[in-house]
ModelCIF file with pLDDT and N, C-alpha, C, O atoms, coordinates in Angstrom:
data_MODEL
#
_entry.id   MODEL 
#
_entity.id                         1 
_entity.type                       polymer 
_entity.pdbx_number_of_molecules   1 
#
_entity_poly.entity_id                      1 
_entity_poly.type                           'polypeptide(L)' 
_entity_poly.nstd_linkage                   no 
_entity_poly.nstd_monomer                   no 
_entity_poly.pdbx_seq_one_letter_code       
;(UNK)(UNK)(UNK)(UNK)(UNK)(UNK)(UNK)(UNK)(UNK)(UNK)(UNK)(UNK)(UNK)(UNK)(UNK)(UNK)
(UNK)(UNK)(UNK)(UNK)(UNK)(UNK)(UNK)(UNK)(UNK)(UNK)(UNK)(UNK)(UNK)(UNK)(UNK)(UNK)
(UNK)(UNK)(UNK)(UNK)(UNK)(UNK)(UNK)(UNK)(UNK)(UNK)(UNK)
;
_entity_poly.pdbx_seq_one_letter_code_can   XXXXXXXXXXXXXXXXXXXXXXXXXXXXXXXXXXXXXXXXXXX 
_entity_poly.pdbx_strand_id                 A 
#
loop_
_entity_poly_seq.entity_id 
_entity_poly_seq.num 
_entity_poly_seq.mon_id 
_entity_poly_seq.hetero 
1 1  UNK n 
1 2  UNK n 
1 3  UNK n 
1 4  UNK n 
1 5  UNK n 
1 6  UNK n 
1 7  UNK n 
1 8  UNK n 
1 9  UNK n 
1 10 UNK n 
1 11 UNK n 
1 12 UNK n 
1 13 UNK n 
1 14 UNK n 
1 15 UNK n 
1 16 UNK n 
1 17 UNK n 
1 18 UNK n 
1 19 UNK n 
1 20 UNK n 
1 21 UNK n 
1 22 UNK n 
1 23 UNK n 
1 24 UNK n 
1 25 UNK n 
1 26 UNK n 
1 27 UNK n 
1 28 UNK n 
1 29 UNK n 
1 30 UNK n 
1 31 UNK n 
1 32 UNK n 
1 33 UNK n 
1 34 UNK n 
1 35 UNK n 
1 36 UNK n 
1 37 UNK n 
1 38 UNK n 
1 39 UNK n 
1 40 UNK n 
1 41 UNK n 
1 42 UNK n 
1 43 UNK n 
#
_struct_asym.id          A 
_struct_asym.entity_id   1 
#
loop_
_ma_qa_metric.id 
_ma_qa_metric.mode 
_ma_qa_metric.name 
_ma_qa_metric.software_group_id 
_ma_qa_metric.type 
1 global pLDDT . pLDDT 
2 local  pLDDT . pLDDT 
#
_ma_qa_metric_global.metric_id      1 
_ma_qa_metric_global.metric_value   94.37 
_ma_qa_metric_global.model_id       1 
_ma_qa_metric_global.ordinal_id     1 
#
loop_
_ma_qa_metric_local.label_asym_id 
_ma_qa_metric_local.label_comp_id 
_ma_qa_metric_local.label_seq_id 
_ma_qa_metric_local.metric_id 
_ma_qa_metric_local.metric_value 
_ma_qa_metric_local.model_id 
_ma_qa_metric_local.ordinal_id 
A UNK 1  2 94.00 1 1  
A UNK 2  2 95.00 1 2  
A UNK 3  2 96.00 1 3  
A UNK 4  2 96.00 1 4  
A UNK 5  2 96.00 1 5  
A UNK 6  2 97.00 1 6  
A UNK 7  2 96.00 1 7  
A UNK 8  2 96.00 1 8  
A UNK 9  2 95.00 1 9  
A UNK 10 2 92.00 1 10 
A UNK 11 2 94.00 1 11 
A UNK 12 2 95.00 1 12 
A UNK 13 2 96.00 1 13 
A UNK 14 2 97.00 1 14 
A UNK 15 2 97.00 1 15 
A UNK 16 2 96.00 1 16 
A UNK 17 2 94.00 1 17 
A UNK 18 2 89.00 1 18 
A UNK 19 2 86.00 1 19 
A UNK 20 2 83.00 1 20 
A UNK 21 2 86.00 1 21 
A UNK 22 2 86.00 1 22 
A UNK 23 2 87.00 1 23 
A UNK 24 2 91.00 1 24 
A UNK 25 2 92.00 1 25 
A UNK 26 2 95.00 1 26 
A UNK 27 2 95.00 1 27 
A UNK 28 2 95.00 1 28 
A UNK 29 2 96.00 1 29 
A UNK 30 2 97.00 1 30 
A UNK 31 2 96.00 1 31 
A UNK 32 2 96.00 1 32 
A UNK 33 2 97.00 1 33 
A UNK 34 2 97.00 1 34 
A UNK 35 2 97.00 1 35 
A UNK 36 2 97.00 1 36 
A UNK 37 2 96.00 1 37 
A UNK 38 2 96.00 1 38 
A UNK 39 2 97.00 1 39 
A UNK 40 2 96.00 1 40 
A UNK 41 2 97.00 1 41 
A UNK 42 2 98.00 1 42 
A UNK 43 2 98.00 1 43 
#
loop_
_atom_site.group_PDB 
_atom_site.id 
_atom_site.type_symbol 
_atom_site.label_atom_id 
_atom_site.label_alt_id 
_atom_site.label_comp_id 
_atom_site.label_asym_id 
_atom_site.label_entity_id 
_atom_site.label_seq_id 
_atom_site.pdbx_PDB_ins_code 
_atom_site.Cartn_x 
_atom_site.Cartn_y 
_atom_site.Cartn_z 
_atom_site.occupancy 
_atom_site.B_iso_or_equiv 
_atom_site.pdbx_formal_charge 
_atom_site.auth_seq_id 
_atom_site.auth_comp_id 
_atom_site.auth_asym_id 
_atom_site.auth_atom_id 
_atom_site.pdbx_PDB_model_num 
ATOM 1   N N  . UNK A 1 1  ? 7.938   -6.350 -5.238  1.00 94.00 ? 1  UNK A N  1 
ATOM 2   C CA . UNK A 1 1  ? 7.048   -5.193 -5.417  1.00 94.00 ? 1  UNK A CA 1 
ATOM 3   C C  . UNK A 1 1  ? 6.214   -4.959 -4.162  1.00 94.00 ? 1  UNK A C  1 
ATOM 4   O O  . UNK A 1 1  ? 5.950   -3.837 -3.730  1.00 94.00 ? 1  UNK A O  1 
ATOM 5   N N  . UNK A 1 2  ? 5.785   -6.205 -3.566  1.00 95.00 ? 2  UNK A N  1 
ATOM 6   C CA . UNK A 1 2  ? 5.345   -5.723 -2.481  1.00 95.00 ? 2  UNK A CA 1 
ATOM 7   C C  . UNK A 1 2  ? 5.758   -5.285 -1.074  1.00 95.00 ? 2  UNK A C  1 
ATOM 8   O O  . UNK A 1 2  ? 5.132   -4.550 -0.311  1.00 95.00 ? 2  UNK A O  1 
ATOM 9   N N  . UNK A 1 3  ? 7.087   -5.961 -0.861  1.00 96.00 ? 3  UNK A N  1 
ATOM 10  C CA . UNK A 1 3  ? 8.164   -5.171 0.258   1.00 96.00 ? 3  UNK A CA 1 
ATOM 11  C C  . UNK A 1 3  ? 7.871   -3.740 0.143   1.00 96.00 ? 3  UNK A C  1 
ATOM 12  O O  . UNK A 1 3  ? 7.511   -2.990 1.050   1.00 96.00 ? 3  UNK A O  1 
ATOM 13  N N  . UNK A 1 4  ? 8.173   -3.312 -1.726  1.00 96.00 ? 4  UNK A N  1 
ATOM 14  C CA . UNK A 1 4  ? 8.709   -2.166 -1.658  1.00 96.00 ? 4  UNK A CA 1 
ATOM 15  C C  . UNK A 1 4  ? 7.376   -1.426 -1.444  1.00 96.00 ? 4  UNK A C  1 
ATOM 16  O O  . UNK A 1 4  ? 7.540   -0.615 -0.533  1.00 96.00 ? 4  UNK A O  1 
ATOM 17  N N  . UNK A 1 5  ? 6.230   -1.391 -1.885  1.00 96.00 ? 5  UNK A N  1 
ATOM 18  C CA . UNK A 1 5  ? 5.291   -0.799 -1.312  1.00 96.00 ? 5  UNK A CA 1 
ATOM 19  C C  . UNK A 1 5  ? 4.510   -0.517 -0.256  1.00 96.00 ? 5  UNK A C  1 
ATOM 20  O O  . UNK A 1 5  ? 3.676   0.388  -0.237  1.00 96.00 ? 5  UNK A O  1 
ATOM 21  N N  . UNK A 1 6  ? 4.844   -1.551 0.972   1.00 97.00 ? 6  UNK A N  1 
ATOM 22  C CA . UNK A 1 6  ? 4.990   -2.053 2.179   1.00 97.00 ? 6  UNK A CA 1 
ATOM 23  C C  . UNK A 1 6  ? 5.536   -0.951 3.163   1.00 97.00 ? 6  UNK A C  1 
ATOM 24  O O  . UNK A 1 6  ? 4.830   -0.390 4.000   1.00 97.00 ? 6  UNK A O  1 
ATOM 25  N N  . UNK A 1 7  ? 7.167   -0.652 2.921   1.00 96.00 ? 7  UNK A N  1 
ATOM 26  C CA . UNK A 1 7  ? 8.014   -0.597 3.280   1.00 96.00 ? 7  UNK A CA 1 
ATOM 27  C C  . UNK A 1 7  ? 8.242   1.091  2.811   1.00 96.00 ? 7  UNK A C  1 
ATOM 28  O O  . UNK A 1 7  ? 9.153   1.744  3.319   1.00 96.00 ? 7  UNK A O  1 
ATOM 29  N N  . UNK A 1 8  ? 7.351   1.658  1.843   1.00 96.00 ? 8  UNK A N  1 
ATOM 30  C CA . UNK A 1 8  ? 7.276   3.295  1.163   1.00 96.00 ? 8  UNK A CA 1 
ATOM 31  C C  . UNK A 1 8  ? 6.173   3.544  1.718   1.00 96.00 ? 8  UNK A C  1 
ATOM 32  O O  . UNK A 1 8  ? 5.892   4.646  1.248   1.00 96.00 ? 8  UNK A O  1 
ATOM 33  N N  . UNK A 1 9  ? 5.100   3.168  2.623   1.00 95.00 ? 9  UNK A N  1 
ATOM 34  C CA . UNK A 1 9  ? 3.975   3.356  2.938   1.00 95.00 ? 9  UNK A CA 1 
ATOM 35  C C  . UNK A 1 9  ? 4.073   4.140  4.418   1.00 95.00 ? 9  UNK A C  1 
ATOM 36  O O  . UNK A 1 9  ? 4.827   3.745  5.308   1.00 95.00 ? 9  UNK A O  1 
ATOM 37  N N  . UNK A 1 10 ? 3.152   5.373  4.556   1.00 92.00 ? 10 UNK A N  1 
ATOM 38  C CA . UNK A 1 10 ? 3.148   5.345  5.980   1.00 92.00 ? 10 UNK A CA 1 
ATOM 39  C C  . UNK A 1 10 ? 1.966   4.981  6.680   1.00 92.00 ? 10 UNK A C  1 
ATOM 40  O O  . UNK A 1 10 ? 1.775   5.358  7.836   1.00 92.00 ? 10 UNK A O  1 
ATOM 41  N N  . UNK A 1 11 ? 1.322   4.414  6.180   1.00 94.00 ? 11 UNK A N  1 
ATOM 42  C CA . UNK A 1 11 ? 0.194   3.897  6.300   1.00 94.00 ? 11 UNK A CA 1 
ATOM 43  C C  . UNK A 1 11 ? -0.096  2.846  7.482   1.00 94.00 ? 11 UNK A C  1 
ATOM 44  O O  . UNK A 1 11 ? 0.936   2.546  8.082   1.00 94.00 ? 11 UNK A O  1 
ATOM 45  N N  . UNK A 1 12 ? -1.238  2.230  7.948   1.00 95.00 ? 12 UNK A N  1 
ATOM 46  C CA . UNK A 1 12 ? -1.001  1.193  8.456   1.00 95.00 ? 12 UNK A CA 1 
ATOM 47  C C  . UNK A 1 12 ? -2.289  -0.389 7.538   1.00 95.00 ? 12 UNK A C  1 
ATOM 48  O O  . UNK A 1 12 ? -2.517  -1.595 7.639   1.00 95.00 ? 12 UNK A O  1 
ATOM 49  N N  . UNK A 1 13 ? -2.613  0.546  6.928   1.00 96.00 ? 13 UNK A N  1 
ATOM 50  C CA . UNK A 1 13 ? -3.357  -0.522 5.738   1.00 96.00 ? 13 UNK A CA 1 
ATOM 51  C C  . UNK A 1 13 ? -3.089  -0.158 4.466   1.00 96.00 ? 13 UNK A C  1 
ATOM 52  O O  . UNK A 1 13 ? -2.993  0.999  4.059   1.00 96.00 ? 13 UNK A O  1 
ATOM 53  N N  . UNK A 1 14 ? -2.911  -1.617 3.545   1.00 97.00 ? 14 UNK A N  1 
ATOM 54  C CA . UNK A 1 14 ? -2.563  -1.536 2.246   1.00 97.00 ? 14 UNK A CA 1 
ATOM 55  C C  . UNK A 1 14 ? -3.012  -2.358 1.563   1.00 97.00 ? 14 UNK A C  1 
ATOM 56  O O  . UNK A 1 14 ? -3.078  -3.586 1.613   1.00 97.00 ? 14 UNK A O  1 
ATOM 57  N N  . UNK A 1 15 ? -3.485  -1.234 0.567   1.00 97.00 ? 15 UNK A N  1 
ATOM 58  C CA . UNK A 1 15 ? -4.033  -2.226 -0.896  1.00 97.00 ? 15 UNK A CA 1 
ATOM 59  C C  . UNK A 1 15 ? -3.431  -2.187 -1.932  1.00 97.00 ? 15 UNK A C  1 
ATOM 60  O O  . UNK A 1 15 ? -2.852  -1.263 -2.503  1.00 97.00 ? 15 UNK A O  1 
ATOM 61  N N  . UNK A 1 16 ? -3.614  -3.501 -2.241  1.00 96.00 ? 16 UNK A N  1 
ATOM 62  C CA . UNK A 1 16 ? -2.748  -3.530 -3.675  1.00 96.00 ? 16 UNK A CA 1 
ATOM 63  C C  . UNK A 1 16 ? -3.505  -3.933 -4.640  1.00 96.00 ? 16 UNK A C  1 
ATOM 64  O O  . UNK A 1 16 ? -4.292  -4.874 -4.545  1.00 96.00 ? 16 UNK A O  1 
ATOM 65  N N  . UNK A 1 17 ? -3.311  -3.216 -5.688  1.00 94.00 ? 17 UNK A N  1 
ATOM 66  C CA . UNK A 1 17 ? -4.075  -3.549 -6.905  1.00 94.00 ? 17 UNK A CA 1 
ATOM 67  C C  . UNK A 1 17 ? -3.298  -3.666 -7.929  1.00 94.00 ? 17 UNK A C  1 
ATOM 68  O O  . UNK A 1 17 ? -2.192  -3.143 -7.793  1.00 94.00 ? 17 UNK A O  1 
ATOM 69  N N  . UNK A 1 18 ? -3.522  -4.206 -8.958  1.00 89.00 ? 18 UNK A N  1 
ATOM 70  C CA . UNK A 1 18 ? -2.875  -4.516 -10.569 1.00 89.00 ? 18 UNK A CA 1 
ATOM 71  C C  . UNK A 1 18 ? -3.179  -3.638 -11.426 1.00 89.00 ? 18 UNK A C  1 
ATOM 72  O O  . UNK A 1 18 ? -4.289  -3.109 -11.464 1.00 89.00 ? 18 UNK A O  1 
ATOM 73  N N  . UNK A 1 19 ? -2.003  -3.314 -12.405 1.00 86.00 ? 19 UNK A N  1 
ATOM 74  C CA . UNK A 1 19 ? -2.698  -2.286 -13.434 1.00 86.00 ? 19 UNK A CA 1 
ATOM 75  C C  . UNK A 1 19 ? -3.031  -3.188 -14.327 1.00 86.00 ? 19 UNK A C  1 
ATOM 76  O O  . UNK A 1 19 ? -3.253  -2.531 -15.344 1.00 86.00 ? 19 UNK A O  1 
ATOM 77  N N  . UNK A 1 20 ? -3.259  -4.687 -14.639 1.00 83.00 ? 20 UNK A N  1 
ATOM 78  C CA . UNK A 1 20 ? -3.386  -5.361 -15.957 1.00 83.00 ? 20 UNK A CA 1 
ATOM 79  C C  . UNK A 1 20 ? -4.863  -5.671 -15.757 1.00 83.00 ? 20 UNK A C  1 
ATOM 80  O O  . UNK A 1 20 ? -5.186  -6.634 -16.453 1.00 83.00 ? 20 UNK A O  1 
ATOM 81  N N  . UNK A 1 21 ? -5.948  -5.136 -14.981 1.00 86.00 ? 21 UNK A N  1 
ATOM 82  C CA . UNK A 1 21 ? -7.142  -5.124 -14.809 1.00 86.00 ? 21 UNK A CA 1 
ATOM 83  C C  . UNK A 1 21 ? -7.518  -3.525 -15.304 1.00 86.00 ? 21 UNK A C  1 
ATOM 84  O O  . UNK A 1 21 ? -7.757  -2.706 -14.417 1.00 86.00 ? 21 UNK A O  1 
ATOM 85  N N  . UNK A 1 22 ? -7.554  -3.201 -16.395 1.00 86.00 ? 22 UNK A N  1 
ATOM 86  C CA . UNK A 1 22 ? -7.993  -1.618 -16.799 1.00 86.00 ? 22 UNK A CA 1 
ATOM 87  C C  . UNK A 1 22 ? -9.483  -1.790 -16.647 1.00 86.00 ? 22 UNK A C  1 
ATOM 88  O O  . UNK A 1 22 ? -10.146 -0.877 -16.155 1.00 86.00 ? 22 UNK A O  1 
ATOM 89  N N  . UNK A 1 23 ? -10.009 -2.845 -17.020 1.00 87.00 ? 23 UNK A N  1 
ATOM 90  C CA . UNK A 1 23 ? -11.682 -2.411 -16.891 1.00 87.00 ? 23 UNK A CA 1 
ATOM 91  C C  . UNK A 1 23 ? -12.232 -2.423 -15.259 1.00 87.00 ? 23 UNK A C  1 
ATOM 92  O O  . UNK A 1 23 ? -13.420 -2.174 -15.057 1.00 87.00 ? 23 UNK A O  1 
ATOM 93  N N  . UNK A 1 24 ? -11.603 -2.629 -14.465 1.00 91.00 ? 24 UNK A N  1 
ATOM 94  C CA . UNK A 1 24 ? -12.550 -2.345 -12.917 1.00 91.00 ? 24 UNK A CA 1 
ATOM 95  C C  . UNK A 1 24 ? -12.624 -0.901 -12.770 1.00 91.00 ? 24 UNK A C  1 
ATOM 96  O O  . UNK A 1 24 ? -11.849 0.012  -13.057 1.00 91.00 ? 24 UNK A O  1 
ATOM 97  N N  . UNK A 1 25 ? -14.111 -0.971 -12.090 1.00 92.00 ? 25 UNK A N  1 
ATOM 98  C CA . UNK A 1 25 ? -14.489 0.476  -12.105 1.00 92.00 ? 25 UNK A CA 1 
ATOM 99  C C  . UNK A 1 25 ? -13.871 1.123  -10.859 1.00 92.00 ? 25 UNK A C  1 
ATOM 100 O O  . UNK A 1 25 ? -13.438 0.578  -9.844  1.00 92.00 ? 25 UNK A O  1 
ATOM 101 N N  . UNK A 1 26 ? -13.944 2.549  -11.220 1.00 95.00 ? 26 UNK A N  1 
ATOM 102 C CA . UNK A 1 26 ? -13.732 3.541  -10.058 1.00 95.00 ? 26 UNK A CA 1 
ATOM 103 C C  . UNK A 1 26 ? -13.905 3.122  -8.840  1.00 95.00 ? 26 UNK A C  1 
ATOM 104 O O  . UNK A 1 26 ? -13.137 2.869  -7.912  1.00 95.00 ? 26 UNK A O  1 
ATOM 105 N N  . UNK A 1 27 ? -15.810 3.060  -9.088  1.00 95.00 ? 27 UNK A N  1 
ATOM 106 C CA . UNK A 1 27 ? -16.648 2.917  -8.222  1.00 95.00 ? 27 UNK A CA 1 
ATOM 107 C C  . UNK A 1 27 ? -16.623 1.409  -7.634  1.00 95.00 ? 27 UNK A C  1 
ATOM 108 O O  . UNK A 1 27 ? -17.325 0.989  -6.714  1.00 95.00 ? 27 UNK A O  1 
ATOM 109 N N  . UNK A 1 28 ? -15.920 0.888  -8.170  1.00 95.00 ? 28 UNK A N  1 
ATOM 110 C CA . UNK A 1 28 ? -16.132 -0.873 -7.780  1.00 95.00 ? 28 UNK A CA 1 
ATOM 111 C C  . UNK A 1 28 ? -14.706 -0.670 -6.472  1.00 95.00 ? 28 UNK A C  1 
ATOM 112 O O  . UNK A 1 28 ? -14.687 -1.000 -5.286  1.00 95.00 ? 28 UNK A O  1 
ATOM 113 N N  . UNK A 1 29 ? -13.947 -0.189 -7.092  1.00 96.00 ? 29 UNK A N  1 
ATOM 114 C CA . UNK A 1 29 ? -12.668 0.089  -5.930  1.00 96.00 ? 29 UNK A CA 1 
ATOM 115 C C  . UNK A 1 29 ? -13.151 0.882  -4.373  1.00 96.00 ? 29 UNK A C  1 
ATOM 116 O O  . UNK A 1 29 ? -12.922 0.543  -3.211  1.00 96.00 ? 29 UNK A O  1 
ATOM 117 N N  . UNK A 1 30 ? -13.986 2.190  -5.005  1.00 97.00 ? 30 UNK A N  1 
ATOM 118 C CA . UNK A 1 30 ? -14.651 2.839  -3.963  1.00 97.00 ? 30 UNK A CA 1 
ATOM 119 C C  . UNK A 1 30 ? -15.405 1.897  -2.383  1.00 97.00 ? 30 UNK A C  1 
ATOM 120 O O  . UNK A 1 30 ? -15.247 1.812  -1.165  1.00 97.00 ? 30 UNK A O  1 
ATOM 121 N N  . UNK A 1 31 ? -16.398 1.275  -3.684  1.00 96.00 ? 31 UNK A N  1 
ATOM 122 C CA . UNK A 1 31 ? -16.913 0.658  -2.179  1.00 96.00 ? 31 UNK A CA 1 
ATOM 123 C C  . UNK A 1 31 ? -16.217 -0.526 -1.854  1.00 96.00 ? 31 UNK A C  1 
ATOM 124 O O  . UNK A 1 31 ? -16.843 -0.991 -0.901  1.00 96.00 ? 31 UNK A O  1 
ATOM 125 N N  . UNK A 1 32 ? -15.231 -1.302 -2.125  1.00 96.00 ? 32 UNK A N  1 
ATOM 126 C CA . UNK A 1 32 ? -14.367 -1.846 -2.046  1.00 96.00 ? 32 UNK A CA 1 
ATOM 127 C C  . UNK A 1 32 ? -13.755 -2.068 -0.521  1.00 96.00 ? 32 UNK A C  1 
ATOM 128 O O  . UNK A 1 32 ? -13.813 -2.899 0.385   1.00 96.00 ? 32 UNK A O  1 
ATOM 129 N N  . UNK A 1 33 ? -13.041 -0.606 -0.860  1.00 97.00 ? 33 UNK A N  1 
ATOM 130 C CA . UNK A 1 33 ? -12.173 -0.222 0.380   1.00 97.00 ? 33 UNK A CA 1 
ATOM 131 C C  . UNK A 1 33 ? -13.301 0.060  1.623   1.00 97.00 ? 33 UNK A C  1 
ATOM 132 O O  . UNK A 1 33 ? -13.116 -0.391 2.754   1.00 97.00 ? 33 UNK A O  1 
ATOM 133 N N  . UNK A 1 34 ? -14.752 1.044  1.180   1.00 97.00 ? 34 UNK A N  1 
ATOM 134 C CA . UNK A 1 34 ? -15.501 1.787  2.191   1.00 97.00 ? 34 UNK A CA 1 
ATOM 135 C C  . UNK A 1 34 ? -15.950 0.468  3.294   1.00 97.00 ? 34 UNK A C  1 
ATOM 136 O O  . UNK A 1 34 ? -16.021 0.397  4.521   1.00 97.00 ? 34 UNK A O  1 
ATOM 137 N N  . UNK A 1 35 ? -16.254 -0.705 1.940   1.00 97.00 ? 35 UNK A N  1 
ATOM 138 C CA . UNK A 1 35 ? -17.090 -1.781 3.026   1.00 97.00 ? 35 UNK A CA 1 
ATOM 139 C C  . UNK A 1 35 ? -16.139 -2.500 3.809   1.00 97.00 ? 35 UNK A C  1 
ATOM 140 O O  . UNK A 1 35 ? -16.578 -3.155 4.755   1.00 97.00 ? 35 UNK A O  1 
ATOM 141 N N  . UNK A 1 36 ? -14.843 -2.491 3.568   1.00 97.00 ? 36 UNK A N  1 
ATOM 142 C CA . UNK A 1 36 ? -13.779 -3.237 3.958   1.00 97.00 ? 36 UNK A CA 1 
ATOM 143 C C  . UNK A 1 36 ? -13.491 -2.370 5.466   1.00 97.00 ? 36 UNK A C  1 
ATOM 144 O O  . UNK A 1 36 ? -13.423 -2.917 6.567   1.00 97.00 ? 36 UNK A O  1 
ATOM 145 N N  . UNK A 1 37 ? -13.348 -0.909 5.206   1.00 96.00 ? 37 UNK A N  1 
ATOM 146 C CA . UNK A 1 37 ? -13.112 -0.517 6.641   1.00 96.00 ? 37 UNK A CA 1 
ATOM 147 C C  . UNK A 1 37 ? -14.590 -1.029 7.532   1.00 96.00 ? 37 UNK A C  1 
ATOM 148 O O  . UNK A 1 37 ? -14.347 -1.694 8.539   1.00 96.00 ? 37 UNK A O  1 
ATOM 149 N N  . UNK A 1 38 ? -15.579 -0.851 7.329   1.00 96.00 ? 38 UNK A N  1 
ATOM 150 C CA . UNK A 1 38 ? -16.847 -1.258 7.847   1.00 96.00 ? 38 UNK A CA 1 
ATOM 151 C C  . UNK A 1 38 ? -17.098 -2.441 8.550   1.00 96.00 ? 38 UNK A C  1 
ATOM 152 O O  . UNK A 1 38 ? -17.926 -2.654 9.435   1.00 96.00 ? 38 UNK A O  1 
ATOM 153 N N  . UNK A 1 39 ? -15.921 -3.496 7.818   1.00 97.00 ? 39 UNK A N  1 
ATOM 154 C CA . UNK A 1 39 ? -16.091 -4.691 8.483   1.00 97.00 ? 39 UNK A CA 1 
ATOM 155 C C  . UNK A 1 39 ? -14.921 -5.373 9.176   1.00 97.00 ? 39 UNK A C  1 
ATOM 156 O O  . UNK A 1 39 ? -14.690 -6.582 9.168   1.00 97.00 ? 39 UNK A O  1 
ATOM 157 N N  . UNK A 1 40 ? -14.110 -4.274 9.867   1.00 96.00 ? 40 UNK A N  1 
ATOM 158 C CA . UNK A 1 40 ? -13.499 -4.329 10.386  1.00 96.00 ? 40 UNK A CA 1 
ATOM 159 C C  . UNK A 1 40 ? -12.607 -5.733 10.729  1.00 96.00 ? 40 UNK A C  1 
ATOM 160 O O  . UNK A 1 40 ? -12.364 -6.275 11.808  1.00 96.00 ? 40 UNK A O  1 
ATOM 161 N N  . UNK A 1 41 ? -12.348 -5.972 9.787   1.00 97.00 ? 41 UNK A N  1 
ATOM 162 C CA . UNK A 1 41 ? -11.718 -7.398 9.486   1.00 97.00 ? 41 UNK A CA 1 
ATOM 163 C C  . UNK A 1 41 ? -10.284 -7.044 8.863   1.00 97.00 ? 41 UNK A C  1 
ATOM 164 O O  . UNK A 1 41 ? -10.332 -6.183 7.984   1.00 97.00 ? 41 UNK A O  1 
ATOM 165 N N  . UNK A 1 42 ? -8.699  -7.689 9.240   1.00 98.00 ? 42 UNK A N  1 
ATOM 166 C CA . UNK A 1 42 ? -7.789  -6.804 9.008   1.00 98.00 ? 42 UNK A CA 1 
ATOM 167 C C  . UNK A 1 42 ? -7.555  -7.819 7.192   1.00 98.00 ? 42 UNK A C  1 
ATOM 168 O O  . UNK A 1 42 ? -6.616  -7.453 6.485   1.00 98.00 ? 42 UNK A O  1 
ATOM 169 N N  . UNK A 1 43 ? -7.905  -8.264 7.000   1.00 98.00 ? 43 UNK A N  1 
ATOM 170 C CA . UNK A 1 43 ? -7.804  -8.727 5.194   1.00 98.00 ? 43 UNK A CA 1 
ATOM 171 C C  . UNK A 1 43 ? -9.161  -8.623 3.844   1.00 98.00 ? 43 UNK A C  1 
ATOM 172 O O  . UNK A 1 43 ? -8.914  -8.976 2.691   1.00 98.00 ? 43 UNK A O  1 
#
């Protein structure tokens, strides 16, 4: 699963998330990603 999402991406960063976590919030993903570009750290 993750090749294939890897590999369908044109991206050059990727997140992967689970759908068997339904309760994380929107907003928990939001700043998630925002603080992650911020800290410029590639994981």
């Amino acid at each position: 699963s993750i090749k294939l999402g890897v590999s369908n991406s044109s991206n050059n960063i990727y997140m992967f998330i689970v759908c068997d976590q339904p309760y994380i919030k929107k907003e928990t993903i939001d700043k998630f990603i925002n603080q992650f570009v911020k800290s410029k750290k590639n994981l």
